[in-house]
Each structure stands twice: as C-alpha cells, then as structure tokens.
C-alpha atoms as a PDB file:
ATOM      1  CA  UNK A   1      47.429  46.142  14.267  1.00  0.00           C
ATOM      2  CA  UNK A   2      46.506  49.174  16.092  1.00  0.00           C
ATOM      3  CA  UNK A   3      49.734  51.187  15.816  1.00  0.00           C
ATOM      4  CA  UNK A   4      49.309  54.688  14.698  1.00  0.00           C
ATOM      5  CA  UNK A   5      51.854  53.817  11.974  1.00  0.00           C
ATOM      6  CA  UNK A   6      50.645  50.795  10.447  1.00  0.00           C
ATOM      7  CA  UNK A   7      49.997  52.149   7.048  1.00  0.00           C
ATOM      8  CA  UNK A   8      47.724  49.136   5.134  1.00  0.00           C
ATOM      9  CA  UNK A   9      46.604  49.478   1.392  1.00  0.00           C
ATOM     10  CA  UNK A  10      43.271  48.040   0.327  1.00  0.00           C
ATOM     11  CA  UNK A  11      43.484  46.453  -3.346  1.00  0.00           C
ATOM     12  CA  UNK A  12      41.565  44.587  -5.702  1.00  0.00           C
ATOM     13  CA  UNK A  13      41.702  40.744  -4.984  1.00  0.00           C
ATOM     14  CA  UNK A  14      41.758  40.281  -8.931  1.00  0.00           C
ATOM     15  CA  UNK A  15      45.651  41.831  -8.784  1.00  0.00           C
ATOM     16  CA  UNK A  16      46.538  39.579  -6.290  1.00  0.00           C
ATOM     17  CA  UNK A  17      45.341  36.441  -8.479  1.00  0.00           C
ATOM     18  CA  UNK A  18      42.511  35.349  -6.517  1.00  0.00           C
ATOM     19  CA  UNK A  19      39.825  34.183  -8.096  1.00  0.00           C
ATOM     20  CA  UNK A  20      37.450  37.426  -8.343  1.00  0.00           C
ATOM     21  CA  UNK A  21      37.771  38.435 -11.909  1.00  0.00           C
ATOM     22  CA  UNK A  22      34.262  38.578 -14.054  1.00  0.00           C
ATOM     23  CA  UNK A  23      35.403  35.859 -15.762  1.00  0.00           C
ATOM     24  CA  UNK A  24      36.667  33.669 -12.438  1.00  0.00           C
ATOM     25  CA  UNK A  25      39.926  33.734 -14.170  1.00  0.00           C
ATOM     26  CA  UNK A  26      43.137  33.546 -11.976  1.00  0.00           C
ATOM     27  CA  UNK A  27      45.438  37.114 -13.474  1.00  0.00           C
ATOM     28  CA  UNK A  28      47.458  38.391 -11.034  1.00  0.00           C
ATOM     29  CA  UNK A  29      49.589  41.510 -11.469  1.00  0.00           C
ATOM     30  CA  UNK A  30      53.233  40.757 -10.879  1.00  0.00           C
ATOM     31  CA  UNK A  31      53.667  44.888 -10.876  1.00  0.00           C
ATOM     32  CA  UNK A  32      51.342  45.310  -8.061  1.00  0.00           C
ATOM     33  CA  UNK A  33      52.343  42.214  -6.212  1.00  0.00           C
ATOM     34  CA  UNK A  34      56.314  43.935  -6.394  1.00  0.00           C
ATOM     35  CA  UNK A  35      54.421  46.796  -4.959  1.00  0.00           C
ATOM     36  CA  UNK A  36      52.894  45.342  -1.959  1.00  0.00           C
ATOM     37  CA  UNK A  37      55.768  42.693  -1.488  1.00  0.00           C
ATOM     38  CA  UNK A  38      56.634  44.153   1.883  1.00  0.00           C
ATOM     39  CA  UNK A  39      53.487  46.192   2.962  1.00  0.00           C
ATOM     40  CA  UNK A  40      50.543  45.475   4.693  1.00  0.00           C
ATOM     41  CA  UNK A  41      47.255  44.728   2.525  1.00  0.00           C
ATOM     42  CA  UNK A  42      43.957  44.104   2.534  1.00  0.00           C
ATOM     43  CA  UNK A  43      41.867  42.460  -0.504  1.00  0.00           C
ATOM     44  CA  UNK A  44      38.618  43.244  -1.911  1.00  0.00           C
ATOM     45  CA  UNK A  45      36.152  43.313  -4.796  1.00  0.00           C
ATOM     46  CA  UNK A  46      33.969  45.700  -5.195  1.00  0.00           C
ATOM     47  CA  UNK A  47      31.551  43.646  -7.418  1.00  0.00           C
ATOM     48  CA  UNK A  48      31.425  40.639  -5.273  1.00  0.00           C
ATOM     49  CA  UNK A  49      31.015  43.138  -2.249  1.00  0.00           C
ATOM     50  CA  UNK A  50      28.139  44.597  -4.491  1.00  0.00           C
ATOM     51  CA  UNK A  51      26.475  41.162  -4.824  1.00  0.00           C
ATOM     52  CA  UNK A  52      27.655  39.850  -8.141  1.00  0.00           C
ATOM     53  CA  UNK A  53      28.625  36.444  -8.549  1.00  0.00           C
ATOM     54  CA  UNK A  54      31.752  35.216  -9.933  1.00  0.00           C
ATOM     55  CA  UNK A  55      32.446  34.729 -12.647  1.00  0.00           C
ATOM     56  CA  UNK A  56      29.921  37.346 -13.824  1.00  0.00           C
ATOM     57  CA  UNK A  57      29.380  38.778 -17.398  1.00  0.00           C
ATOM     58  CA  UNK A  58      31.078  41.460 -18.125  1.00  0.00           C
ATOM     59  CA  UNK A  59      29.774  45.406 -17.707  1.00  0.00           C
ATOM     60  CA  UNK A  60      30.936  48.640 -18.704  1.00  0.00           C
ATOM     61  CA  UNK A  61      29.630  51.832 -18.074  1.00  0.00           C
ATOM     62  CA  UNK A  62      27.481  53.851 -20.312  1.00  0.00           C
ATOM     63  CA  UNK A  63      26.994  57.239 -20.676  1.00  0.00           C
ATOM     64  CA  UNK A  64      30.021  58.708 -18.984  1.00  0.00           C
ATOM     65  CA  UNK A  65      32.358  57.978 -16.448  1.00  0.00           C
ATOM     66  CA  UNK A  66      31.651  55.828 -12.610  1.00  0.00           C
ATOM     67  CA  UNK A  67      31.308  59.828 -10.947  1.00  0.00           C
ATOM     68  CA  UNK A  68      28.469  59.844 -13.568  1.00  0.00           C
ATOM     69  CA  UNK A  69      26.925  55.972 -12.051  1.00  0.00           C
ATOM     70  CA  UNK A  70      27.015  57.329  -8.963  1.00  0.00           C
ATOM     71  CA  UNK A  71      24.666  60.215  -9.781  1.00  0.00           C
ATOM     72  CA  UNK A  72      22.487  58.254 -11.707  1.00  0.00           C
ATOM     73  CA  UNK A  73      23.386  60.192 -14.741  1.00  0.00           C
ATOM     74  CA  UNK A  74      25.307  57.245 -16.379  1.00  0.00           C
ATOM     75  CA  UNK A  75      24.669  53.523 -16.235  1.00  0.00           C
ATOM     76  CA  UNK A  76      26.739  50.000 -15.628  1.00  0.00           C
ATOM     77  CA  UNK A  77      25.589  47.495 -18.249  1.00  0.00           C
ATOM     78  CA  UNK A  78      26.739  43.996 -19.015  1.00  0.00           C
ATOM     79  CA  UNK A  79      27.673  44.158 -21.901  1.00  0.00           C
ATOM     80  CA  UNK A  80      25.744  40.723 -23.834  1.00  0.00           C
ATOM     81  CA  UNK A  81      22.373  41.936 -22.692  1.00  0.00           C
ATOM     82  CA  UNK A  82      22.381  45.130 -21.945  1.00  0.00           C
ATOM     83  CA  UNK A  83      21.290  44.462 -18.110  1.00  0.00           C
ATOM     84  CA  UNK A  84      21.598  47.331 -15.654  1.00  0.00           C
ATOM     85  CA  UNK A  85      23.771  46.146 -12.859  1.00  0.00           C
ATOM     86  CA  UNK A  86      24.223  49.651 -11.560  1.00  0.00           C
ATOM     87  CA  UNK A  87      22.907  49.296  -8.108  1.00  0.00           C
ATOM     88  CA  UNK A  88      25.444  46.435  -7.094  1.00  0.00           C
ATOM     89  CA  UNK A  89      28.216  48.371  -8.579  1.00  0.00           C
ATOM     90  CA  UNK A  90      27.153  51.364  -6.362  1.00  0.00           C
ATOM     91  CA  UNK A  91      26.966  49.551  -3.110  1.00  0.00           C
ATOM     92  CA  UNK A  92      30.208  47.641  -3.724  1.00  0.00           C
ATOM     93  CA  UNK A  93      31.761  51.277  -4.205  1.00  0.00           C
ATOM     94  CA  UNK A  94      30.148  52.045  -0.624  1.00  0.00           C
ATOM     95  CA  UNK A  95      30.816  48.942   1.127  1.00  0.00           C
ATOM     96  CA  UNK A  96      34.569  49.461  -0.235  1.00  0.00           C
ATOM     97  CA  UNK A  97      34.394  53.020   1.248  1.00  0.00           C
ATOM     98  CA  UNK A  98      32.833  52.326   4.603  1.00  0.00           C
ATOM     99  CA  UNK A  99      35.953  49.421   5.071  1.00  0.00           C
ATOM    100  CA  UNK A 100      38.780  52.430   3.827  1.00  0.00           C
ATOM    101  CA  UNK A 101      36.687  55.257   6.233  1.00  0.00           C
ATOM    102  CA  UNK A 102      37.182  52.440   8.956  1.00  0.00           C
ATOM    103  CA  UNK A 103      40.579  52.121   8.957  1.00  0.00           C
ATOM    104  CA  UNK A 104      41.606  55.785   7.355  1.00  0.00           C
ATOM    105  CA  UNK A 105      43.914  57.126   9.696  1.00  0.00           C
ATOM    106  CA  UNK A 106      46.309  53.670   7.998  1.00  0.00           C
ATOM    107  CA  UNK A 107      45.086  53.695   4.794  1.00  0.00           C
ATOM    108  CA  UNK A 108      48.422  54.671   2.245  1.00  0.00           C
ATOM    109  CA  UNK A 109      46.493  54.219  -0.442  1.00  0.00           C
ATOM    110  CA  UNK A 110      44.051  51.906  -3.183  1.00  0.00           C
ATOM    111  CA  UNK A 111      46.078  49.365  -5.739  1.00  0.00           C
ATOM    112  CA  UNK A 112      43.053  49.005  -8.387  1.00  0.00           C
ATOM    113  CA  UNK A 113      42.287  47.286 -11.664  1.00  0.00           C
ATOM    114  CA  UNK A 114      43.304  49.192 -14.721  1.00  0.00           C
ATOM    115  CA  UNK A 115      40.114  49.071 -17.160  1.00  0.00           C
ATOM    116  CA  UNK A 116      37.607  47.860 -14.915  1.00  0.00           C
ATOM    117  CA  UNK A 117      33.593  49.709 -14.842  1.00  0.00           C
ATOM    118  CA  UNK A 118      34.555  49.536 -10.542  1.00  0.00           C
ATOM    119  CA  UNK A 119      38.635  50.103 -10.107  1.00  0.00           C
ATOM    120  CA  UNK A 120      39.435  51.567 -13.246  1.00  0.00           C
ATOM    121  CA  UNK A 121      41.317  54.897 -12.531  1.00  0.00           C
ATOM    122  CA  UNK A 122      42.825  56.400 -15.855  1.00  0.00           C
ATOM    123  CA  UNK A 123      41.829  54.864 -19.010  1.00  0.00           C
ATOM    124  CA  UNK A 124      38.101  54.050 -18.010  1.00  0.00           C
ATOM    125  CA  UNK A 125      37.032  55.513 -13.996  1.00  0.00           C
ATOM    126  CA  UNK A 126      35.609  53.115 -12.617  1.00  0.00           C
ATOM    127  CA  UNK A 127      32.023  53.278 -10.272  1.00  0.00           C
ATOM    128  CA  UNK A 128      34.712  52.732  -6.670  1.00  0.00           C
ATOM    129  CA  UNK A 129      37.611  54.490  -8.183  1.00  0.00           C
ATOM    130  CA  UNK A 130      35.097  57.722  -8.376  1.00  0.00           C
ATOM    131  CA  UNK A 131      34.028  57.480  -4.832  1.00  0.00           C
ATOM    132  CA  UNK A 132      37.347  56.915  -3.275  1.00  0.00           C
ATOM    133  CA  UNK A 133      38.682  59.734  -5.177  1.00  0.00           C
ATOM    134  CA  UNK A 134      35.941  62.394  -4.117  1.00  0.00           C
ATOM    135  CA  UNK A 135      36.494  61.011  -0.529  1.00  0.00           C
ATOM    136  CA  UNK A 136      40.279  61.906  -0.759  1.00  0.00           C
ATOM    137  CA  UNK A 137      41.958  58.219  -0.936  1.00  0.00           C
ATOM    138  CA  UNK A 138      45.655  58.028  -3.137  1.00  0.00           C
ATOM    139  CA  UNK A 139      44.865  55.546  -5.697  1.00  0.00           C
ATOM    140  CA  UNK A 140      47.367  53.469  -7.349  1.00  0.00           C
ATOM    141  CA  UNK A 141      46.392  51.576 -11.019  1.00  0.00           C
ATOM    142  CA  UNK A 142      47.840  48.227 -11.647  1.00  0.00           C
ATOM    143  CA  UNK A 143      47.255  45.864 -15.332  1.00  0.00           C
END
C-alpha cells in the first residue's frame, strides 16, 4: 500500500453500517457505500476515537458551529443532561487528523455523517468536519 497513487478515503464507520452510531444502531448509507464500491477506505469514528462509548447519548453543539468547539467558544452537549462532552469530541477530531496527516499524500478525500456534532459538513459542521476543513482535506457528506 505504499504506491504513490494509492488514493484511500477515510469515512465514518456509521456509513458503512458498523455498529458506531450514538445509538449502536446498524444505518448504513447505500449512497456512500456506491461511492466507495471500488476505492480504497479506511473507517473511523471520531467519538469512539474521542473516548465515548457506544451507544452513547446523543450531543449537539451549542453556541455555534464545531470551528467554534474547537476554540472553546462553543460547546458539545448531550442533549438529556446537558453534559459537556467537548473534550472527547476535540481529541477524536485530532486523533482523526493525525491518521489523515499520516497518510496525506493518498488521502482523496473524507465521506462523513450528514447531521452529526463530529462529521456533519453542511447542515450542522461538525467538531472533525471543522478541523479537516481548516487543514485542507475534500470532504464528502453522506445521509
């Protein structure tokens, strides 16, 4: 896998149906799996890499977008109780970045989770979606 034209795409596990949703729910995402049918691809979660536990209870962010977590300016909050689970939605952002900065020279692009407070990249941007973005990676948003 060293060839300098191996392009590989990082995406969230979720799309691909494994079990890594908040809710441990099994959803994959027929349009992204068409996507990837014959590329090379790499699976991750940014909460579990975080430290979260699936399933989890659900966050969103609040108080402006996942450029704003990452400054400290906004927050990531489950939404039930109200508990900050910012810091494991900042490091799962990093750990996701360190694995894309490893391998950038083949990195085509990011296949994320429309809607999510870590992947989102339209509707909602999500805590990793912001990082990758400011760090220059093509993202791609799947449902």
């Amino acid at each position: 896998m060293s060839s300098p034209d191996l392009k590989i795409y990082l995406v969230s596990s979720c799309l691909m149906g494994l079990c890594s949703r908040y809710d441990g729910q099994r959803k994959g995402s027929q349009k992204c799996q068409a996507f990837l049918a014959a590329k090379v691809w790499i699976p991750l979660c940014p909460e579990q890499l975080g430290g979260l536990p699936t399933p989890r209870p659900a966050a969103e962010i609040r108080g402006g977008t996942g450029a704003d977590v990452l400054t400290g300016q906004a927050t990531v909050e489950t939404v039930v109780a109200g508990q900050d689970v910012s810091e494991p939605f900042r490091r799962g952002a990093q750990q996701v970045l360190e694995i894309a900065q490893s391998q950038e020279q083949h990195i085509a692009g990011m296949c994320l989770k429309a809607r999510s407070p870590s992947c989102g990249v339209q509707q909602i941007l999500g805590v990793t979606a912001a990082l990758l973005r400011q760090h220059g990676f093509t993202l791609y948003e799947f449902d």
